[in-house]
Protein backbone atom coordinates (compact mmCIF):
# COMPACT_ATOMS: atom_id res chain seq x y z
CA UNK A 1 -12.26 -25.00 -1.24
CA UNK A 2 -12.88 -26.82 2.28
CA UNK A 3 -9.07 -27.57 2.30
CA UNK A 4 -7.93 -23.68 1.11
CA UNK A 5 -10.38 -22.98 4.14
CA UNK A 6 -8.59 -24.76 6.84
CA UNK A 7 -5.08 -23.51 5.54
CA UNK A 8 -6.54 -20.21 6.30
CA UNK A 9 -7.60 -20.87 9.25
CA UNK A 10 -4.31 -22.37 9.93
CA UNK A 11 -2.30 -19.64 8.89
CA UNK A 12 -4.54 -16.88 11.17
CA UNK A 13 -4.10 -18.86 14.46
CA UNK A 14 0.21 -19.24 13.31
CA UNK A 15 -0.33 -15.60 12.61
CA UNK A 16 -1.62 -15.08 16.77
CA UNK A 17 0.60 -18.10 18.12
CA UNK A 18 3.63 -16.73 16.86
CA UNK A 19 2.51 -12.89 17.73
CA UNK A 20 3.36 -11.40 14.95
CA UNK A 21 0.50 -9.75 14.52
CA UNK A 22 1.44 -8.17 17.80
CA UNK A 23 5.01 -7.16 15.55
CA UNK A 24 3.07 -6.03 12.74
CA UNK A 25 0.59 -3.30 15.37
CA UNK A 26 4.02 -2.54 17.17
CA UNK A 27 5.60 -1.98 13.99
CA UNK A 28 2.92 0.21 12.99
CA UNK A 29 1.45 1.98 15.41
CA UNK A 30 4.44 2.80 17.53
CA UNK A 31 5.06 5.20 15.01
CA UNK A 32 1.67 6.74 14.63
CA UNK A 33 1.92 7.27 18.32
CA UNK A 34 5.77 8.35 18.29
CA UNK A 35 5.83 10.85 15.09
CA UNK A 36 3.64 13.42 15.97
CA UNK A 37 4.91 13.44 20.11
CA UNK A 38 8.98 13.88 18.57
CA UNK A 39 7.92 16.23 16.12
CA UNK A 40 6.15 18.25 19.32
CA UNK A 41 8.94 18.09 21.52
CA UNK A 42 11.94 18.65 18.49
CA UNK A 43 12.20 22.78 19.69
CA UNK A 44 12.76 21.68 23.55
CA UNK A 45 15.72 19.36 22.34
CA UNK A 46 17.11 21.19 20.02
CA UNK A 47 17.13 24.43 22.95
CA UNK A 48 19.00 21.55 25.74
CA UNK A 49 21.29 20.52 22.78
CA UNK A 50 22.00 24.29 21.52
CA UNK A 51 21.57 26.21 24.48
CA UNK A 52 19.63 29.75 24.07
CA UNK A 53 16.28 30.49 22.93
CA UNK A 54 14.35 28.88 19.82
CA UNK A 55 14.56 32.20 18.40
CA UNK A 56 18.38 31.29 17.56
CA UNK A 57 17.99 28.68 15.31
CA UNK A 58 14.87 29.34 13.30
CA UNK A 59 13.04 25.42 12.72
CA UNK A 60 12.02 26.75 9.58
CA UNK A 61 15.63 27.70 8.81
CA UNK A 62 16.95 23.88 9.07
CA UNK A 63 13.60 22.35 7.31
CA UNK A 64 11.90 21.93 9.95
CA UNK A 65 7.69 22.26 9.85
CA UNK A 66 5.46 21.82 13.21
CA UNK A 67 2.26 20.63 11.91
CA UNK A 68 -0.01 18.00 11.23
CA UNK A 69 1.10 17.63 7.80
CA UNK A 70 4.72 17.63 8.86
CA UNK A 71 4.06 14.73 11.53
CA UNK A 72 1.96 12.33 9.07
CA UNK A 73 4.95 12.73 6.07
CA UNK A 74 7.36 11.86 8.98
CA UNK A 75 4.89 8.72 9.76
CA UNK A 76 4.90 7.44 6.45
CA UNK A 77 8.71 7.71 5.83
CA UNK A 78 9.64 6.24 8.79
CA UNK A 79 6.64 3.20 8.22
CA UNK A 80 8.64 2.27 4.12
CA UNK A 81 12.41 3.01 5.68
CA UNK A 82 11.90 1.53 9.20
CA UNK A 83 9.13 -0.36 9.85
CA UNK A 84 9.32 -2.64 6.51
CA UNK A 85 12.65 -3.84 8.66
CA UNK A 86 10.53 -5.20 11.00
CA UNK A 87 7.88 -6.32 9.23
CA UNK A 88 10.31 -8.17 7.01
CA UNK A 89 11.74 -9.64 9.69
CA UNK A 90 8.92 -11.09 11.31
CA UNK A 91 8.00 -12.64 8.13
CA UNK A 92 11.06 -14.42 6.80
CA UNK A 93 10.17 -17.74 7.64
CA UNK A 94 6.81 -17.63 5.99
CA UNK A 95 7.97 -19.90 2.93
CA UNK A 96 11.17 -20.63 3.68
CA UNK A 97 10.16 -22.48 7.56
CA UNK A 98 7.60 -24.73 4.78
CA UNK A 99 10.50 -25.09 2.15
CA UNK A 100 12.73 -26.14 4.81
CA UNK A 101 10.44 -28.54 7.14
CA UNK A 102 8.42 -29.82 4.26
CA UNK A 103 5.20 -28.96 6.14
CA UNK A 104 3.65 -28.20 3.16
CA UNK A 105 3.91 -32.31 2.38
CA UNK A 106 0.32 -32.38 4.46
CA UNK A 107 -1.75 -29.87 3.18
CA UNK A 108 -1.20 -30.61 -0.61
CA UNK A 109 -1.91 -34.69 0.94
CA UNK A 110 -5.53 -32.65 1.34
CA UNK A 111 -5.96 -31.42 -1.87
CA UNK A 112 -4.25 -27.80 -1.32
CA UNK A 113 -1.16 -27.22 -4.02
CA UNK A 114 1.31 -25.06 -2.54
CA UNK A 115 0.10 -22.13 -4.96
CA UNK A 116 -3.01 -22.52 -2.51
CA UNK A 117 -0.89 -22.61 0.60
CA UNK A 118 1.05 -19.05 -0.97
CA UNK A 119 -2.14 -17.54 -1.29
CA UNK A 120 -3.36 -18.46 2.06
CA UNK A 121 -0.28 -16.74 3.52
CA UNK A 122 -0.80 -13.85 1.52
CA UNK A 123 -4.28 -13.39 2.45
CA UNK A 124 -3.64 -13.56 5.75
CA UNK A 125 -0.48 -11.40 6.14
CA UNK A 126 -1.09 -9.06 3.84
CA UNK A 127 -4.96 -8.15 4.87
CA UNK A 128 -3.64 -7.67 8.26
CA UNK A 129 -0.73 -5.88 7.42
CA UNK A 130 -3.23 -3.66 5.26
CA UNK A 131 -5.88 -3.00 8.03
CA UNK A 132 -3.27 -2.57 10.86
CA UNK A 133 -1.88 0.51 8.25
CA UNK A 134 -5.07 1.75 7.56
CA UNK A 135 -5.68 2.16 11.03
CA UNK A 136 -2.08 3.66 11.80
CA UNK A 137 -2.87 6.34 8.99
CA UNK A 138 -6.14 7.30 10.82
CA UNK A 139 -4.75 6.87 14.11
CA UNK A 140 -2.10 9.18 13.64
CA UNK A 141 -4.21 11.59 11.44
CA UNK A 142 -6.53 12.14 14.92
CA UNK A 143 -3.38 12.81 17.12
CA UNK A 144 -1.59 14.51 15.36
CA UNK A 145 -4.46 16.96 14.76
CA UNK A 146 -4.93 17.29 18.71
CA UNK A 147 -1.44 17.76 18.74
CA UNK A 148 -0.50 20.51 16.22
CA UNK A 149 -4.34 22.62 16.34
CA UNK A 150 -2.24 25.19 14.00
CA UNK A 151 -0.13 24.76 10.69
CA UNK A 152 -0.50 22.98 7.70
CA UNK A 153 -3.40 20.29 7.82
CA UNK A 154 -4.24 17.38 5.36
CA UNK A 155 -7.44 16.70 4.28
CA UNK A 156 -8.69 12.85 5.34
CA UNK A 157 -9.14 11.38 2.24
CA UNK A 158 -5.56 11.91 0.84
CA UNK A 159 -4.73 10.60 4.51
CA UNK A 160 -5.92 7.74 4.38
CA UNK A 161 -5.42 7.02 0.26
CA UNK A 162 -1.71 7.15 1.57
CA UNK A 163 -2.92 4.47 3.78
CA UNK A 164 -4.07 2.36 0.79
CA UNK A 165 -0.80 3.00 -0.94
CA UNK A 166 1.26 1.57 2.33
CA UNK A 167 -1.33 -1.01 2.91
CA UNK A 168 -0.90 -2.14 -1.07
CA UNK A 169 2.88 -1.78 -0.54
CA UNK A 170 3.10 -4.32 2.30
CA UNK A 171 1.38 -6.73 0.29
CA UNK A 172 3.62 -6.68 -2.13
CA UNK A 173 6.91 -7.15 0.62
CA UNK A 174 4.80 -10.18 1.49
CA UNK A 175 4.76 -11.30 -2.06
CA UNK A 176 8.21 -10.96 -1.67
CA UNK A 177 9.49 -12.61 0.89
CA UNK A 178 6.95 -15.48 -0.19
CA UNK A 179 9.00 -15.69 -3.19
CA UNK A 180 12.53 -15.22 -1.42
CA UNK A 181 11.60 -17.62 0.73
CA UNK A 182 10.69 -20.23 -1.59
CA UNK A 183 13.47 -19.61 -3.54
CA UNK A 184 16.30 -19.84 -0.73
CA UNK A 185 14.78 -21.89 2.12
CA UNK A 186 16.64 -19.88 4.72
CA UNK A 187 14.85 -16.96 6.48
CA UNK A 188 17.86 -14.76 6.89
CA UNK A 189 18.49 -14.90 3.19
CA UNK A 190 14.66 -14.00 2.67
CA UNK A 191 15.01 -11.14 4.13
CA UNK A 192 18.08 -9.66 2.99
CA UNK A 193 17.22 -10.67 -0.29
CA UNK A 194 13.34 -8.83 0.41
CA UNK A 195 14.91 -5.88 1.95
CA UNK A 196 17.36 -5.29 -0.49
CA UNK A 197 14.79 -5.33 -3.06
CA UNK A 198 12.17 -3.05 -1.67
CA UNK A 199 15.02 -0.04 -0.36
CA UNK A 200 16.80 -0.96 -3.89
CA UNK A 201 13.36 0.11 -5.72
CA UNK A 202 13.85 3.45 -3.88
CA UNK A 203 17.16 4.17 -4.76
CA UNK A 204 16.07 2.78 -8.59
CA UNK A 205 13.44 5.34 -8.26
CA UNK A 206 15.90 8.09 -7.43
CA UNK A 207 18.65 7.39 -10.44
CA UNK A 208 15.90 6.95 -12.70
CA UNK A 209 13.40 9.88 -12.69
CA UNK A 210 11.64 9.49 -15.75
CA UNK A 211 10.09 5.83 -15.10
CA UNK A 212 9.73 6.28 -11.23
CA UNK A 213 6.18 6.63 -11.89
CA UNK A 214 6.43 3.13 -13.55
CA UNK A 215 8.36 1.10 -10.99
CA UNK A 216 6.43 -0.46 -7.66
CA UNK A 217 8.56 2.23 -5.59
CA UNK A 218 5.87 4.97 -7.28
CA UNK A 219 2.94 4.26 -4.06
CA UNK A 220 5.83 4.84 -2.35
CA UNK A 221 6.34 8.28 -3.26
CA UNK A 222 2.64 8.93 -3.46
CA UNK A 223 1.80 7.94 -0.59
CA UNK A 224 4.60 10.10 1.10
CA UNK A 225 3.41 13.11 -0.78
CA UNK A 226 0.06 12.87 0.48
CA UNK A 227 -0.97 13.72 -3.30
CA UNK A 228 -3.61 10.69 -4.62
CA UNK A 229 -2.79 8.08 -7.81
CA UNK A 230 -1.11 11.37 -9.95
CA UNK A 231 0.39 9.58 -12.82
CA UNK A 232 1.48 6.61 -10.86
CA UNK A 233 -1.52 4.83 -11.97
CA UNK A 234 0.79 2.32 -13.77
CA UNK A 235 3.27 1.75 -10.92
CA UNK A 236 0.05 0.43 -8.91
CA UNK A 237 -0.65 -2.10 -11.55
CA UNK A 238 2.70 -3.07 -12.25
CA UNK A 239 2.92 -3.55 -8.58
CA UNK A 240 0.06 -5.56 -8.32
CA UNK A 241 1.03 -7.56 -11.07
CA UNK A 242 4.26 -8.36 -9.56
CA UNK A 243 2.21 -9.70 -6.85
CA UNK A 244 0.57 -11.74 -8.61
CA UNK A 245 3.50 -13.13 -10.80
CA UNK A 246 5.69 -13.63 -7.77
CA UNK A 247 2.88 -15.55 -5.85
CA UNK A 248 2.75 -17.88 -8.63
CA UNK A 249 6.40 -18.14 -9.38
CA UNK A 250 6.44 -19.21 -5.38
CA UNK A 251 4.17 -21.90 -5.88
CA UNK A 252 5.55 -23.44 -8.80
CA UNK A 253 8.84 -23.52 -6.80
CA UNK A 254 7.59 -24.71 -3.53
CA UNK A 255 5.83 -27.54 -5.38
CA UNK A 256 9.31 -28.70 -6.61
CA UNK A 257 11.06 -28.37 -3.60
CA UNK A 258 8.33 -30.48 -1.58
CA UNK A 259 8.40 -33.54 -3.72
């Protein structure tokens, strides 16, 4: 336990020293902040790009909603298509940098296993990842309501259940590129390998109707509806239990690779 400890503390200062939790906020809450201001100012671009009067091209026409429930379904689309980019990025040396340095000869030297060492990372990536979410969710809720006074609201709850769902989701990328990483020992690989997994469970999603609501991808589409666990109940667990398989699988690999 002393030795899983340390390896936590370990991975929290990597996790400041190498400012990626600075990534992961930017990541995050550049969109909370950016969503809801764009949204705003869409009807002033779209007049200097068109020319004439709003009145000539009807936002509700092409799609197009000013609200608060508008700007937070914008902030969680772009958080899954563009900010898991980022987040993957920053990540992609997680397992492979061990697998490929052998820095994980130490630790298990100490009594931590590299199953240990996965779930250390885990822990500390993924809780982060999950609060700094949480936070954009509510962050974006509260400006987006100062912002757009009139339209379509969401209630908080949903708001920030949507928040759980992206939080949940992130974990999961982590478990990924844990794995990936483990697997490959290079960090670019990890993260096309990671990326083309999580946007290839969307696409899945899409061919495949009838079992979205089994398949990881199903927070996804929850969590962009804004409309609670609906019958995706079982995509949460299967997700979670791909966690927890792939963290394992990741050990059993690294422990391989490192002797």
């Amino acid at each position: 336990m002393h030795s899983f400890q340390a390896f936590l503390s370990k991975e929290f200062r990597e996790l400041l020293r190498t400012r990626r939790i600075l990534v992961f906020f930017i990541a995050i809450g550049f969109f909370a902040l950016l969503d809801p201001v764009m949204l705003r100012v869409l009807p002033e671009i779209l007049k200097a790009q068109m020319g004439g009067p709003e009145g000539n091209f009807p936002l509700e026409a092409m799609g197009i909603t000013l609200s608060q429930a508008a700007a937070l379904k914008n902030f969680s689309g772009d958080l899954f298509e563009l900010s898991t980019l980022v987040v993957v990025l920053a990540m992609m040396n997680l397992a492979a940098g061990e697998r490929s340095q052998k820095t994980l000869i130490l630790p298990r030297m100490a009594g931590l296993g590299p199953t240990g060492a996965v779930w250390a990372k885990l822990l500390v990536n993924g809780t982060a990842l999950a609060v700094l979410t949480a936070g954009g969710f509510a962050t974006a809720y509260v400006y987006a309501g100062l912002i757009f006074p009139a339209g379509e609201k969401l209630e908080f709850g949903p708001v920030m259940l949507a928040g759980l769902f992206h939080g949940l989701h992130f974990i999961y990328l982590t478990s990924l590129v844990l794995f990936f990483g483990s697997l490959t020992g290079k960090g670019a690989l990890t993260a096309v390998f990671t990326m083309g997994t999580a946007y290839g469970g969307a696409a899945l999603s899409a061919l495949l109707p009838n079992i979205s609501d089994h398949l990881p991808y199903a927070v996804m589409e929850r969590a962009t509806a804004f409309s609670g666990f609906g019958e995706a109940t079982s995509g949460i667990f299967i997700l979670l239990g791909t966690t927890l398989l792939l963290c394992f699988l990741s050990g059993s690999i690294l422990r391989r690779k490192i002797v």
